[in-house]
PDB file of N, CA and C in Angstrom:
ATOM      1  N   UNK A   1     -39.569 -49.768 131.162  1.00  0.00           N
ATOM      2  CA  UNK A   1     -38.149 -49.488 131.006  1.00  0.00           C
ATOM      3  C   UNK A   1     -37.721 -50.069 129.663  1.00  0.00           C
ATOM      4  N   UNK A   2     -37.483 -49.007 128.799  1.00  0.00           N
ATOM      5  CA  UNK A   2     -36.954 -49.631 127.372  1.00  0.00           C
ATOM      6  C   UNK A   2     -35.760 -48.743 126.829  1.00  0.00           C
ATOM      7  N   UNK A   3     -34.330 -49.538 126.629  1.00  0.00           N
ATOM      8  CA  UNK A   3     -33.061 -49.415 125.936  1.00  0.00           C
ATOM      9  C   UNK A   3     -33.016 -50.052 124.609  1.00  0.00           C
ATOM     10  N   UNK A   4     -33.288 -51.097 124.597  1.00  0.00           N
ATOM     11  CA  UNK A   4     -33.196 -51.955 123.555  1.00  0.00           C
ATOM     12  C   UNK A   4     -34.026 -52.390 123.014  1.00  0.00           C
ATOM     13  N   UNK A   5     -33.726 -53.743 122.095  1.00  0.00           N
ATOM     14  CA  UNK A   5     -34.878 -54.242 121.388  1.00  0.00           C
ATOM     15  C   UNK A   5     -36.309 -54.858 122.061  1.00  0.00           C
ATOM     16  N   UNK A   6     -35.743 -54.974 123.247  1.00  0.00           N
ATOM     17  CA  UNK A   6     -36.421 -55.387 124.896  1.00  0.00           C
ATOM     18  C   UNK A   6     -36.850 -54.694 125.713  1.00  0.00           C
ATOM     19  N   UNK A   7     -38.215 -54.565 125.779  1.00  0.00           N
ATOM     20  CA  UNK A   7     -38.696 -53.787 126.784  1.00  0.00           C
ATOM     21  C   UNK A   7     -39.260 -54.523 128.066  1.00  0.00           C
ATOM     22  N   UNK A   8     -38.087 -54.094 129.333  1.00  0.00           N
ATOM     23  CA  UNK A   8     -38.498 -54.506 130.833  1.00  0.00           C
ATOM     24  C   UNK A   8     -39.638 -54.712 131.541  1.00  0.00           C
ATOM     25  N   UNK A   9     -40.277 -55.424 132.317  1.00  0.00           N
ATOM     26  CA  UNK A   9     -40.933 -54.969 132.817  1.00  0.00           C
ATOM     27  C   UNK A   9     -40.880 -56.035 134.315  1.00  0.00           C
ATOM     28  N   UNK A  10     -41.798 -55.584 135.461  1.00  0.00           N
ATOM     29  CA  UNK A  10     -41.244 -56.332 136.769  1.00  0.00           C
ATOM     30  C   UNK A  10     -42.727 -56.641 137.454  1.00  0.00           C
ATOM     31  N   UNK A  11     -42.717 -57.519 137.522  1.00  0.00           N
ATOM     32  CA  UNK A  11     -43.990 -58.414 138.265  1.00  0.00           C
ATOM     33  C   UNK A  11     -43.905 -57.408 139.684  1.00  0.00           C
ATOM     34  N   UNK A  12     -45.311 -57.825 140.816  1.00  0.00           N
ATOM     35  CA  UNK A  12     -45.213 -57.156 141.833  1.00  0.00           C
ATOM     36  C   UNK A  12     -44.357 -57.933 143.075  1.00  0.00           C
ATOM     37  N   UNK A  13     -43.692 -58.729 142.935  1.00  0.00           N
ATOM     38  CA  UNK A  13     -42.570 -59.305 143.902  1.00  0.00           C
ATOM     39  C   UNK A  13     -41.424 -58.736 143.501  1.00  0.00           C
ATOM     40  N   UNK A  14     -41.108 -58.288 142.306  1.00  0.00           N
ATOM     41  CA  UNK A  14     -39.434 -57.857 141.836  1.00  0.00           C
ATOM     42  C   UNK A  14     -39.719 -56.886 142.255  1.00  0.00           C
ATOM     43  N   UNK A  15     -40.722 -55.910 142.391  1.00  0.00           N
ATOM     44  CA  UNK A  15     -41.304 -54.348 142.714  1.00  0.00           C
ATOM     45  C   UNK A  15     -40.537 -54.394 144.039  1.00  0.00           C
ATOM     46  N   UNK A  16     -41.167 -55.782 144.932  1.00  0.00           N
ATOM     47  CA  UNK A  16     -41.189 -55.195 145.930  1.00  0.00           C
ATOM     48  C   UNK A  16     -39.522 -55.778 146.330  1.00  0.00           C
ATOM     49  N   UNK A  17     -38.959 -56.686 145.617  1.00  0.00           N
ATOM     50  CA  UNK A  17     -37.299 -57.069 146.194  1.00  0.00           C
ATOM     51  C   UNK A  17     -36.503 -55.856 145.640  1.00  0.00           C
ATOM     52  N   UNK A  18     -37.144 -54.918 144.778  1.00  0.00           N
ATOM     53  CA  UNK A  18     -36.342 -53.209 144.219  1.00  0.00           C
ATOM     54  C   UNK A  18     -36.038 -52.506 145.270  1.00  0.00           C
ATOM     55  N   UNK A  19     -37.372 -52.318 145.877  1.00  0.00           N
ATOM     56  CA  UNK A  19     -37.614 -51.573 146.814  1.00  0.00           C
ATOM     57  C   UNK A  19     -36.677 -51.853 148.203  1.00  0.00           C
ATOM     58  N   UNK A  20     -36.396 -53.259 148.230  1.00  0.00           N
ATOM     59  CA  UNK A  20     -35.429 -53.472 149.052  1.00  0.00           C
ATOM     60  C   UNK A  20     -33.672 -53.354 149.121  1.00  0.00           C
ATOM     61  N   UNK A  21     -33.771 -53.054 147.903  1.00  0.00           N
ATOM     62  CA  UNK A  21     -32.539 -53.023 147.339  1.00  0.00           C
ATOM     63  C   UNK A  21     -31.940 -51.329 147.902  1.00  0.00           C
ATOM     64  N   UNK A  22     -30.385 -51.672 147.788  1.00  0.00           N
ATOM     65  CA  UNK A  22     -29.812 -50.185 148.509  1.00  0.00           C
ATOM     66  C   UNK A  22     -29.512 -49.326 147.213  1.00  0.00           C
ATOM     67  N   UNK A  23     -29.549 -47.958 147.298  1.00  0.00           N
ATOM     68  CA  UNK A  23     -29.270 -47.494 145.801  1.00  0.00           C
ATOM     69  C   UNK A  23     -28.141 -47.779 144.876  1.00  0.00           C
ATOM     70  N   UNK A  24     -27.064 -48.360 145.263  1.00  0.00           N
ATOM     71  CA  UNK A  24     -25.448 -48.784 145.025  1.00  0.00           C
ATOM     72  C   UNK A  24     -26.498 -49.983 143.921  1.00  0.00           C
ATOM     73  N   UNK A  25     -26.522 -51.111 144.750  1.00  0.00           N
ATOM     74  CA  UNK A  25     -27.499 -51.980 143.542  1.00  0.00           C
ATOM     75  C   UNK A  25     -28.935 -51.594 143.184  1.00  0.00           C
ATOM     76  N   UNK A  26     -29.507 -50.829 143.197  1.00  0.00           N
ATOM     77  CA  UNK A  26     -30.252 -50.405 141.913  1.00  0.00           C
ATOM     78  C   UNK A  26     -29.649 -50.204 141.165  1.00  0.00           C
ATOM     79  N   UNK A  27     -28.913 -49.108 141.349  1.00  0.00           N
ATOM     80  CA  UNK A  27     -27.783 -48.853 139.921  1.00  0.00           C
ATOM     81  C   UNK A  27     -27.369 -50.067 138.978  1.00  0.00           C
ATOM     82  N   UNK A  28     -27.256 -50.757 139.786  1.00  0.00           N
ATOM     83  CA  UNK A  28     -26.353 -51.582 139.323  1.00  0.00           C
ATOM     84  C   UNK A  28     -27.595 -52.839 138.529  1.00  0.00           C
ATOM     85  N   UNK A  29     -28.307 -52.804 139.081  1.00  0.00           N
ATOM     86  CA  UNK A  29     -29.693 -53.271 138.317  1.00  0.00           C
ATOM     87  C   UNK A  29     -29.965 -52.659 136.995  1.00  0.00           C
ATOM     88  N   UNK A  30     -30.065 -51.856 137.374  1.00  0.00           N
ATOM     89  CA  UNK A  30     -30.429 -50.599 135.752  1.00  0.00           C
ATOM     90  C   UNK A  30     -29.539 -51.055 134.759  1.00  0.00           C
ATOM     91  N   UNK A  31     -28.791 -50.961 135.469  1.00  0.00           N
ATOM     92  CA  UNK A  31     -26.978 -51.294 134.106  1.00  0.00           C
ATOM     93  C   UNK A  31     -27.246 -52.566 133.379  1.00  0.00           C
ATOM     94  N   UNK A  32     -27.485 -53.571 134.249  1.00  0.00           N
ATOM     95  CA  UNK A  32     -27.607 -54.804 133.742  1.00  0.00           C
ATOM     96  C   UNK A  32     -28.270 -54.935 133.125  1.00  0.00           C
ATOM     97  N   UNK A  33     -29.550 -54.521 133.208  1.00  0.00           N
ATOM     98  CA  UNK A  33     -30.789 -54.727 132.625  1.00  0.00           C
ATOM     99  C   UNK A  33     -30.912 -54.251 131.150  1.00  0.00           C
ATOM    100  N   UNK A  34     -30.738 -52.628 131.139  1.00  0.00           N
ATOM    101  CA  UNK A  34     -31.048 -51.325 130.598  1.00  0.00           C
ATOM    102  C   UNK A  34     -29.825 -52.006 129.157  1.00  0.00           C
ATOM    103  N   UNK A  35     -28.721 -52.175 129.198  1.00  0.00           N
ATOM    104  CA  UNK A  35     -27.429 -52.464 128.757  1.00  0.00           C
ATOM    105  C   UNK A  35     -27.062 -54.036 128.631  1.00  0.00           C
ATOM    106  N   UNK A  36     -27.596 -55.161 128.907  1.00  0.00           N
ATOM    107  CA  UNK A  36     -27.425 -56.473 128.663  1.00  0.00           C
ATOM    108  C   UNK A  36     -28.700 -57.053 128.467  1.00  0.00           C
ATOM    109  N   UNK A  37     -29.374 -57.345 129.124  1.00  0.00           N
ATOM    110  CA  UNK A  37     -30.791 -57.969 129.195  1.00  0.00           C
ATOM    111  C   UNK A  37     -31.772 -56.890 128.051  1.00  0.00           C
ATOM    112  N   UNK A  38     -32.011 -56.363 127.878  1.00  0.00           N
ATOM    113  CA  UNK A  38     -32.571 -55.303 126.996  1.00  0.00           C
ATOM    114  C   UNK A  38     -32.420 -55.661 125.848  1.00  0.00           C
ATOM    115  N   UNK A  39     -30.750 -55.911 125.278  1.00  0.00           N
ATOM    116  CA  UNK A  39     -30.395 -55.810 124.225  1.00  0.00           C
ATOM    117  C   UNK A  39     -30.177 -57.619 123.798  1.00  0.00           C
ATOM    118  N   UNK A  40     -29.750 -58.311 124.794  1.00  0.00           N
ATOM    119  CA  UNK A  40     -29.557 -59.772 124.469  1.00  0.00           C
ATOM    120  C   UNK A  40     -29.784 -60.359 125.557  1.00  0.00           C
ATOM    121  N   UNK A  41     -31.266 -60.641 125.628  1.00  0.00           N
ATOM    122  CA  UNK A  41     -31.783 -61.170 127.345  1.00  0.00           C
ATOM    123  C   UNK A  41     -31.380 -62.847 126.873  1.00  0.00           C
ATOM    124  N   UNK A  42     -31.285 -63.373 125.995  1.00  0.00           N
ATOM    125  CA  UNK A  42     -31.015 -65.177 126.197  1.00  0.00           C
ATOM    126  C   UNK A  42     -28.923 -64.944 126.791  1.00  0.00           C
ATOM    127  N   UNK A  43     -28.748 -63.808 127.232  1.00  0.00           N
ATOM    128  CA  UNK A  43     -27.256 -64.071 127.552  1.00  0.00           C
ATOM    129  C   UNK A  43     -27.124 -64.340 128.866  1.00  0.00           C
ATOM    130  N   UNK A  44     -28.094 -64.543 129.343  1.00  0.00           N
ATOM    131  CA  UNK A  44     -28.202 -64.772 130.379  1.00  0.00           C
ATOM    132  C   UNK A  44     -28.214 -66.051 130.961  1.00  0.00           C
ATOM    133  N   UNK A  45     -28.236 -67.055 131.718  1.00  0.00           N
ATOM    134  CA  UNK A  45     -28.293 -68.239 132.767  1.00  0.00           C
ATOM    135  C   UNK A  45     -29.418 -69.182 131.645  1.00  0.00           C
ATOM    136  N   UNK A  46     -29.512 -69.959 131.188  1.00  0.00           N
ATOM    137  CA  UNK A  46     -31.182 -70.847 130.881  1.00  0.00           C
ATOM    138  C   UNK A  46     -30.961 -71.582 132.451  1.00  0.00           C
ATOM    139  N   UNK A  47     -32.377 -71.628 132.673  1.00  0.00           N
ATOM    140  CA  UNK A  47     -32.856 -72.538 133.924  1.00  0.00           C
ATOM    141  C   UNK A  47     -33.517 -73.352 133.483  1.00  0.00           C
ATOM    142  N   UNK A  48     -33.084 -74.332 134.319  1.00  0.00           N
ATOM    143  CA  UNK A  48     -33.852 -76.027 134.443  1.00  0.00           C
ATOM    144  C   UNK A  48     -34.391 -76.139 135.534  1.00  0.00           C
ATOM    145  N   UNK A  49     -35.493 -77.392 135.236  1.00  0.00           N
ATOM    146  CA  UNK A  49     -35.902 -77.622 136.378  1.00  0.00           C
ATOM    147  C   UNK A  49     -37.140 -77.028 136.230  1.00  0.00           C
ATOM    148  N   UNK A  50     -37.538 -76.993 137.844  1.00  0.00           N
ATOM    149  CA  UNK A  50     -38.937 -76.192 138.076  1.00  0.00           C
ATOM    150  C   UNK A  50     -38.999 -75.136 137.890  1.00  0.00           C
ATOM    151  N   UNK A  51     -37.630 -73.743 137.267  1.00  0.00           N
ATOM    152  CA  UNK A  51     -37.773 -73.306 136.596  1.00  0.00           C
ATOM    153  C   UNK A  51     -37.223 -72.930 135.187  1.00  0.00           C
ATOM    154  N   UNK A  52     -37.642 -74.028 134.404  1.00  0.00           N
ATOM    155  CA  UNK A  52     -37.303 -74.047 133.074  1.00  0.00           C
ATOM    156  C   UNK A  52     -38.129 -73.081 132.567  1.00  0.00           C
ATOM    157  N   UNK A  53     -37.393 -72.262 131.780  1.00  0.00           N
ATOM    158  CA  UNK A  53     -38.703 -71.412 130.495  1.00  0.00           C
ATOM    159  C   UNK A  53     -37.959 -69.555 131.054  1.00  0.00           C
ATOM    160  N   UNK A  54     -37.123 -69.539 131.972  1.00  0.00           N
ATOM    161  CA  UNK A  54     -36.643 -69.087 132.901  1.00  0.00           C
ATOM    162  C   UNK A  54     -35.437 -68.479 132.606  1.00  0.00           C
ATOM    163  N   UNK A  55     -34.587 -67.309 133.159  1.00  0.00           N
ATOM    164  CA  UNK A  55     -33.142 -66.956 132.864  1.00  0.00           C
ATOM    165  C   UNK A  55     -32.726 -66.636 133.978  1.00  0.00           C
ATOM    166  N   UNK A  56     -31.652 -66.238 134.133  1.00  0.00           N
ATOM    167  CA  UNK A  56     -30.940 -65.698 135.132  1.00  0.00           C
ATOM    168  C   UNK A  56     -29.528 -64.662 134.808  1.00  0.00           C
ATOM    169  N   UNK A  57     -29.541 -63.889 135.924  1.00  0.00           N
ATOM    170  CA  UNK A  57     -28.368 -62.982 135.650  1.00  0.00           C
ATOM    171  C   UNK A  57     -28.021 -63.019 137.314  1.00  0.00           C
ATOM    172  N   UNK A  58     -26.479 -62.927 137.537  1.00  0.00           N
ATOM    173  CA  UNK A  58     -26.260 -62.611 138.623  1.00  0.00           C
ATOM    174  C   UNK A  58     -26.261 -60.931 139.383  1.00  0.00           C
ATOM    175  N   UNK A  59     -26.784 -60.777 140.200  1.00  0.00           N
ATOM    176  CA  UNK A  59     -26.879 -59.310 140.768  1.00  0.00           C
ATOM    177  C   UNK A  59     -26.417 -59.280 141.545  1.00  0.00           C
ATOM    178  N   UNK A  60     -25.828 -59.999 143.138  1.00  0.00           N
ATOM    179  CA  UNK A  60     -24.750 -60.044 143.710  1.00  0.00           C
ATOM    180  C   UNK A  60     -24.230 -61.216 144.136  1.00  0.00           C
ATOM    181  N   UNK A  61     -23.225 -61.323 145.048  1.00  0.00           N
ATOM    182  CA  UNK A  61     -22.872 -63.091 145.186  1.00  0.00           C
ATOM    183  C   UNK A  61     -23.851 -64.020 145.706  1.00  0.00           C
ATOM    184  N   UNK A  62     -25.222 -63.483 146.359  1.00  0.00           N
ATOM    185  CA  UNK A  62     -26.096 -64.451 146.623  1.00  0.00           C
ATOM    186  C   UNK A  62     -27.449 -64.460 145.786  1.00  0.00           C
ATOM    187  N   UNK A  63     -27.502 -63.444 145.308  1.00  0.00           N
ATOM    188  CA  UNK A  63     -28.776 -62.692 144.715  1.00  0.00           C
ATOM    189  C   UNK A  63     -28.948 -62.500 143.335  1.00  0.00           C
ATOM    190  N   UNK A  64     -29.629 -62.817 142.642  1.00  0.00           N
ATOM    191  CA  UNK A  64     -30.149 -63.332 141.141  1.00  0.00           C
ATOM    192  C   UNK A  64     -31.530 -62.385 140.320  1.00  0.00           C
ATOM    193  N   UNK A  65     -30.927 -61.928 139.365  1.00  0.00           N
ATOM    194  CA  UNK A  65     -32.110 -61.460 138.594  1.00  0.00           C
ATOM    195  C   UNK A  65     -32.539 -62.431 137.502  1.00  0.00           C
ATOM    196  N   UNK A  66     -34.081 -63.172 138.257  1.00  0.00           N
ATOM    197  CA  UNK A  66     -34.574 -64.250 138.142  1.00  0.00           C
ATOM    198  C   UNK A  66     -35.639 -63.365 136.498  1.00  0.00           C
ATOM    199  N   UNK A  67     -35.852 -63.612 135.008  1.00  0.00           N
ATOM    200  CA  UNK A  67     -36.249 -63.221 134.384  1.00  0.00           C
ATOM    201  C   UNK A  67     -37.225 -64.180 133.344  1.00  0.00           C
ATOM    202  N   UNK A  68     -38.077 -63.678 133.007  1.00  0.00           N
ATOM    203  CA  UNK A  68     -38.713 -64.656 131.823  1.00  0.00           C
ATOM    204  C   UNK A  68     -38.587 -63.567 130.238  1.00  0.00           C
ATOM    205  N   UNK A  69     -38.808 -64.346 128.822  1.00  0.00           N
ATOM    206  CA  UNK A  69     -38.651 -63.628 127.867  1.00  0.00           C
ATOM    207  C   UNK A  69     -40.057 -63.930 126.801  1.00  0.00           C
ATOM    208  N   UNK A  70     -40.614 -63.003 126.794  1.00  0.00           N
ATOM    209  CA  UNK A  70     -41.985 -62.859 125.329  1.00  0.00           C
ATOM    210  C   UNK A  70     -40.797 -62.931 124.048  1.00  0.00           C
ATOM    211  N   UNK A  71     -40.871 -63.658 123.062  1.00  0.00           N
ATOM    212  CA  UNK A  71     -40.265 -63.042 122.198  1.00  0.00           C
ATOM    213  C   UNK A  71     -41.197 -62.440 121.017  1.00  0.00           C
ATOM    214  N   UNK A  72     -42.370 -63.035 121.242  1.00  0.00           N
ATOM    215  CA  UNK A  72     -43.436 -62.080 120.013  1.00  0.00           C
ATOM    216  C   UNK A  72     -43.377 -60.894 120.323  1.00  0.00           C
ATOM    217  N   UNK A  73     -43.770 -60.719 121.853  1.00  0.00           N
ATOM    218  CA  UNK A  73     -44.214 -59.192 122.254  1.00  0.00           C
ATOM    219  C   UNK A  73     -42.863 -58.474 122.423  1.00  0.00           C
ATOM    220  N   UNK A  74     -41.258 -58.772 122.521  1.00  0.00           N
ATOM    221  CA  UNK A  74     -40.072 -58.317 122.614  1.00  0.00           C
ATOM    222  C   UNK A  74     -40.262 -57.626 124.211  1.00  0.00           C
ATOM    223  N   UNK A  75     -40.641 -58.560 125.031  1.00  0.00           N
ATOM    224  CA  UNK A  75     -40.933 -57.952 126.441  1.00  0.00           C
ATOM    225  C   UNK A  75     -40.119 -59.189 127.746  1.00  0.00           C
ATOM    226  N   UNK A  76     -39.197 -58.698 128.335  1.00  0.00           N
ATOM    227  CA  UNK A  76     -38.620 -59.632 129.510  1.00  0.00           C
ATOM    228  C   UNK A  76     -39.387 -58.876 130.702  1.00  0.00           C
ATOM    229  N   UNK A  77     -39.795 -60.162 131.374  1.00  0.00           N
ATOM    230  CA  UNK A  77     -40.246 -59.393 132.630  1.00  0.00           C
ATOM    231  C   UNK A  77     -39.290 -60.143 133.892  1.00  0.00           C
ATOM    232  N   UNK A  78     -38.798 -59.301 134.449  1.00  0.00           N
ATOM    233  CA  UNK A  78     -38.340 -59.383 135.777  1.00  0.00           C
ATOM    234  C   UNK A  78     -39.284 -60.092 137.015  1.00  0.00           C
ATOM    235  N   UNK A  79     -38.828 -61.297 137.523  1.00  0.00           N
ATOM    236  CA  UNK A  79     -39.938 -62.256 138.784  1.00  0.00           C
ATOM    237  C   UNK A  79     -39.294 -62.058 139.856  1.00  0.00           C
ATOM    238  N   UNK A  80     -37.873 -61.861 139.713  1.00  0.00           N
ATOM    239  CA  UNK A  80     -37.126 -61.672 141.469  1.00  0.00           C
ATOM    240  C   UNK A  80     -35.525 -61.146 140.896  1.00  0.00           C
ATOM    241  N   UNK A  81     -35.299 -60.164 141.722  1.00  0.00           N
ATOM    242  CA  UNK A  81     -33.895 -59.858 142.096  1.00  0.00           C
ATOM    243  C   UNK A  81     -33.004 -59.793 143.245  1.00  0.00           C
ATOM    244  N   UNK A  82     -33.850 -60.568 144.598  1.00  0.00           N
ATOM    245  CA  UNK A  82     -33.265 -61.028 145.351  1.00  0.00           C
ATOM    246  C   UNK A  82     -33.628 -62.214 145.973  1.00  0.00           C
ATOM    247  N   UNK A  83     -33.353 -63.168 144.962  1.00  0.00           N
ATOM    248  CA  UNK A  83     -33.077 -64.432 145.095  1.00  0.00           C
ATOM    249  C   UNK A  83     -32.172 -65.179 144.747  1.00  0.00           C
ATOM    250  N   UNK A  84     -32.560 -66.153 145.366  1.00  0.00           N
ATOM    251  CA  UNK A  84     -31.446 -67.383 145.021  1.00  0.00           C
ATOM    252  C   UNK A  84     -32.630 -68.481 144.049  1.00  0.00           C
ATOM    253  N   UNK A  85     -32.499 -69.276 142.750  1.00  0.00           N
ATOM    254  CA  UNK A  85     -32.932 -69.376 142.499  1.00  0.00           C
ATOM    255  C   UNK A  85     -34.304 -70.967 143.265  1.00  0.00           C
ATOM    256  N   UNK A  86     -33.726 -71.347 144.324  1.00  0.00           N
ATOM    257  CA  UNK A  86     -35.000 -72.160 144.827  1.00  0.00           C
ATOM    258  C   UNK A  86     -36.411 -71.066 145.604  1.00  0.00           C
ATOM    259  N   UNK A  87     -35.483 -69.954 145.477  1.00  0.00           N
ATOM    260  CA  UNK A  87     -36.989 -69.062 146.069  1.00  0.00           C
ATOM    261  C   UNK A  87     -37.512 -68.929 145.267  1.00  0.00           C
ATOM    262  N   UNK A  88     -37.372 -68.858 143.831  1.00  0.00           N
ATOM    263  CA  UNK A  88     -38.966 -68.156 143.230  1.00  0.00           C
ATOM    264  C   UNK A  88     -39.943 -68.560 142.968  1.00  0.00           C
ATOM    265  N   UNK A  89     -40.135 -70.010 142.689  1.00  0.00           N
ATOM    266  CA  UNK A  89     -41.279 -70.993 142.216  1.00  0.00           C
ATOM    267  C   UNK A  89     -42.486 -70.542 143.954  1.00  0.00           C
TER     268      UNK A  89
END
């Protein structure tokens, strides 16, 4: 998935929290991603802690698009979008 200077990509746990997702938020995934994260993924959350190195975006009031950023390779990959962030480690 590439909009921006950032090209997406999603580990096989974000695959499978997509898949769980209802189509109202996919959409709404795409947007974020495709249109913010794409184009300026550090606008996102920095995480500390156990997961430092880490970003975050909110996707709904409980649920988090948990992200990491390559900046050589210009590649964010997606680790979880339905979490809260003590689930992903």
């Amino acid at each position: 998935m590439k909009k921006g200077p950032f090209e997406i990509r999603f580990t096989g746990e974000a695959v499978k929290d997509v898949d769980r997702l209802t189509p109202k938020l996919k959409d709404k995934l795409k947007e974020i991603l495709l249109n913010g994260v794409a184009i300026n993924p550090h606008s996102g959350k920095k995480l500390i802690g156990d997961l430092e190195g880490f970003y975050s975006m909110r996707l709904t009031h409980a649920d988090r698009i948990v992200y990491s950023i390559d900046e050589k390779k210009r590649i964010v990959t997606v680790h979880r979008t339905r979490t809260h962030y003590g689930e992903c480690t």
